[in-house]
N, C-alpha and C. Protein backbone atom coordinates (compact mmCIF):
# COMPACT_ATOMS: atom_id res chain seq x y z
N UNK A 1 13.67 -9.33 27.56
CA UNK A 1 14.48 -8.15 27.81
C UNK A 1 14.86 -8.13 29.29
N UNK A 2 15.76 -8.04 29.90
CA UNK A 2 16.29 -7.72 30.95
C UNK A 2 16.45 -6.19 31.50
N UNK A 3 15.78 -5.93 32.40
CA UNK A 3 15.76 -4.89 33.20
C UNK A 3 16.33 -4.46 33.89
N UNK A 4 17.80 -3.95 34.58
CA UNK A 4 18.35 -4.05 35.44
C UNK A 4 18.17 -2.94 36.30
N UNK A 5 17.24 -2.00 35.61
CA UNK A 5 17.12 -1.10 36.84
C UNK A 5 16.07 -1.70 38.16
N UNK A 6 15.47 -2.41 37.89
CA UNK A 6 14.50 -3.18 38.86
C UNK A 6 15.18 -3.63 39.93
N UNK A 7 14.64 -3.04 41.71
CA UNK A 7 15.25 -4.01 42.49
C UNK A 7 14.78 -5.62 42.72
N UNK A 8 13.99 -5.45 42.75
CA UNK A 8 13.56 -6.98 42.61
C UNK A 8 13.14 -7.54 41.22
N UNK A 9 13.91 -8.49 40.66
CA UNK A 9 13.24 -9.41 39.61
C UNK A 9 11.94 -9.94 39.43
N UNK A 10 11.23 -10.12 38.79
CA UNK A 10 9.74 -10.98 38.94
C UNK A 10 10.29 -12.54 38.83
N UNK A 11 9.47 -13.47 39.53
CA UNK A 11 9.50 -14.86 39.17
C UNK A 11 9.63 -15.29 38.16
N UNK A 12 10.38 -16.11 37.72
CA UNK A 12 10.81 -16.95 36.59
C UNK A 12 8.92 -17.66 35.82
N UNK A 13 8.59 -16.98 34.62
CA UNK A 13 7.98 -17.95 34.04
C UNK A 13 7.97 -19.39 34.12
N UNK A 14 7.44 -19.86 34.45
CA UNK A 14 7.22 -21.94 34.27
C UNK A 14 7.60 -22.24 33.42
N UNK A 15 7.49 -21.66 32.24
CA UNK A 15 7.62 -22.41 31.17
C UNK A 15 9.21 -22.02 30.45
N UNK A 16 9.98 -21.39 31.53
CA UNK A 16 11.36 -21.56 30.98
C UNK A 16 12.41 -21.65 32.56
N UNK A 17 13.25 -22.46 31.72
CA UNK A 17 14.24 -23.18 33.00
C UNK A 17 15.63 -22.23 33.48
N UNK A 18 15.94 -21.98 34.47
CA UNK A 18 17.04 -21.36 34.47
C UNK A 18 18.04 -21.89 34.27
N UNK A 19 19.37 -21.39 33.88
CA UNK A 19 20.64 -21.37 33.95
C UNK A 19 21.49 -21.13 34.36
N UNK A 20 22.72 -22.19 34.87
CA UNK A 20 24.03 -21.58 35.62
C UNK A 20 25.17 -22.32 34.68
N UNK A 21 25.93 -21.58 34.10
CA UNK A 21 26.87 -22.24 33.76
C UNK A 21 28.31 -21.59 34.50
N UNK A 22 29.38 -22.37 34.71
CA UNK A 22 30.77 -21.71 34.92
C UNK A 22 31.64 -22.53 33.80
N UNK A 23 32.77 -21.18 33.12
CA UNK A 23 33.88 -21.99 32.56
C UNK A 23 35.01 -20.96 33.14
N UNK A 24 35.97 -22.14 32.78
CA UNK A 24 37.65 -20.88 32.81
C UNK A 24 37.50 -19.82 31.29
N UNK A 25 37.81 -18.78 31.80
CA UNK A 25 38.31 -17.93 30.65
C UNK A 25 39.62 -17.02 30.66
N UNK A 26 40.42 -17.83 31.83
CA UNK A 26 41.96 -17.88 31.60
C UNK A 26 42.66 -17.59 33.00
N UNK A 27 43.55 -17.07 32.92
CA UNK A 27 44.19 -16.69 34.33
C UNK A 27 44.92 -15.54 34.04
N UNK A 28 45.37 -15.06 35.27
CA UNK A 28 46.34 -13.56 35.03
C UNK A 28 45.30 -12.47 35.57
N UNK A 29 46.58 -11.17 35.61
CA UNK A 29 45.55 -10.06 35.78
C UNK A 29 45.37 -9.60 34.92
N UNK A 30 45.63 -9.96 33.60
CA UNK A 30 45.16 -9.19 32.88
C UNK A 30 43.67 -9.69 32.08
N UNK A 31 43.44 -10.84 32.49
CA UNK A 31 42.66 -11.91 31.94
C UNK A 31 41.36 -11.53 32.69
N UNK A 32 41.61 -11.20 33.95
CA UNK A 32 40.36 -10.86 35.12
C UNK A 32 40.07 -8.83 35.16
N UNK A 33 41.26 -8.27 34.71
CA UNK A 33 40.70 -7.12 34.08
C UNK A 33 39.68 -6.98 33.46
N UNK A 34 40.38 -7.94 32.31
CA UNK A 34 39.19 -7.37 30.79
C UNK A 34 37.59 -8.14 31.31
N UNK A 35 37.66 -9.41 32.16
CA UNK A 35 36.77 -10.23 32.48
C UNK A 35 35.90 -9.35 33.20
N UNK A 36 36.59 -8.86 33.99
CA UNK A 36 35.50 -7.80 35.20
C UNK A 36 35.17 -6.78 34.37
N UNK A 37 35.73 -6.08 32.92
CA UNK A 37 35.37 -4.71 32.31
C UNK A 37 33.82 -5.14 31.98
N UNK A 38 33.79 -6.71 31.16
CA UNK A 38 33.02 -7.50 30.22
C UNK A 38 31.64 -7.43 31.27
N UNK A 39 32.04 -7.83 32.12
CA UNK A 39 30.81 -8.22 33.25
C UNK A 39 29.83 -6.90 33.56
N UNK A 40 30.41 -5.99 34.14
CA UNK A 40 30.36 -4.45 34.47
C UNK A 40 29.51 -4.08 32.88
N UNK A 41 29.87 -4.18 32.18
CA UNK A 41 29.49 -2.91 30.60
C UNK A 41 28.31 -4.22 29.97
N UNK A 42 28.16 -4.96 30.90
CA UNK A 42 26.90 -5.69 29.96
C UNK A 42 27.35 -7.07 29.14
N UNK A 43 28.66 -6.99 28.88
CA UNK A 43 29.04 -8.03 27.48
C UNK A 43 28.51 -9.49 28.11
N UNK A 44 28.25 -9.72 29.24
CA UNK A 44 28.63 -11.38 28.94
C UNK A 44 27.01 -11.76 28.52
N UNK A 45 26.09 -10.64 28.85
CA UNK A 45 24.54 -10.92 28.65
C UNK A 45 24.73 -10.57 27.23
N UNK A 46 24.75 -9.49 26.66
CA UNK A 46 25.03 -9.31 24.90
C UNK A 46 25.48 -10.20 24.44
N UNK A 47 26.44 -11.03 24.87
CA UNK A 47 27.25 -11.65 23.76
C UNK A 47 26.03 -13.21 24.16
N UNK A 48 25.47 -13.51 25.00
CA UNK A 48 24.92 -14.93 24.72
C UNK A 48 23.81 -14.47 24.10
N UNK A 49 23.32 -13.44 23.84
CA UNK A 49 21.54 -13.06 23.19
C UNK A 49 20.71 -12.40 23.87
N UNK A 50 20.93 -11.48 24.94
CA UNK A 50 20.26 -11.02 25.67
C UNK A 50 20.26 -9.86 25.49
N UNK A 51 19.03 -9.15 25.17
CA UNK A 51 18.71 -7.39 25.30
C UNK A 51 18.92 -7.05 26.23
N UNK A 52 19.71 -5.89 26.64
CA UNK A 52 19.88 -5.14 28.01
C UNK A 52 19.20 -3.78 27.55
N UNK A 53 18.12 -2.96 28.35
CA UNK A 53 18.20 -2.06 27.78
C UNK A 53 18.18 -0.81 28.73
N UNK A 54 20.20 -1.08 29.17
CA UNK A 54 20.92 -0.01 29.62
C UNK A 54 22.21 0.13 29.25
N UNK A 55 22.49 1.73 28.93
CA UNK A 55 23.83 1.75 28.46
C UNK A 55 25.11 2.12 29.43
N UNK A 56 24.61 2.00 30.64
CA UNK A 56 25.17 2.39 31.87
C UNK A 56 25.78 1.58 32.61
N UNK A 57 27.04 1.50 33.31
CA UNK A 57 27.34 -0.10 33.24
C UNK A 57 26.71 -0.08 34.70
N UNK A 58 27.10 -1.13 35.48
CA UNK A 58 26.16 -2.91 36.48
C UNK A 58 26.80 -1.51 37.39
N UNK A 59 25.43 -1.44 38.51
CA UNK A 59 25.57 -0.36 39.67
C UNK A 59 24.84 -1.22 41.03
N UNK A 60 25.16 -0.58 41.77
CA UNK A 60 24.44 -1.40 43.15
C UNK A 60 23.23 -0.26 43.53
């Protein structure tokens, strides 16, 4: 589960590896709209399998 109200993260378990991936997911402004809505409201963690459990979108 991912926490995002936490300021600091805890250390990565050993026994799992992190991840970075980058792809294109298009160009335009309208392409980086919906991209930045997705990012902000949670989707790009939902959509690979990840529990968020906030319904509030990404705050500093």
């Amino acid at each position: 589960m991912t926490s995002p109200e936490l300021r600091d993260w805890p250390s990565s378990d050993r026994g799992y590896r992190r991840s970075e991936v980058s792809a294109v997911v298009g160009r335009g402004d309208s392409v980086w709209e919906r991209v930045a809505r997705d990012v902000l409201r949670w989707r790009v963690k939902t959509a690979s399998g990840f529990a968020v459990d906030s319904t509030s979108p990404v705050s500093q």
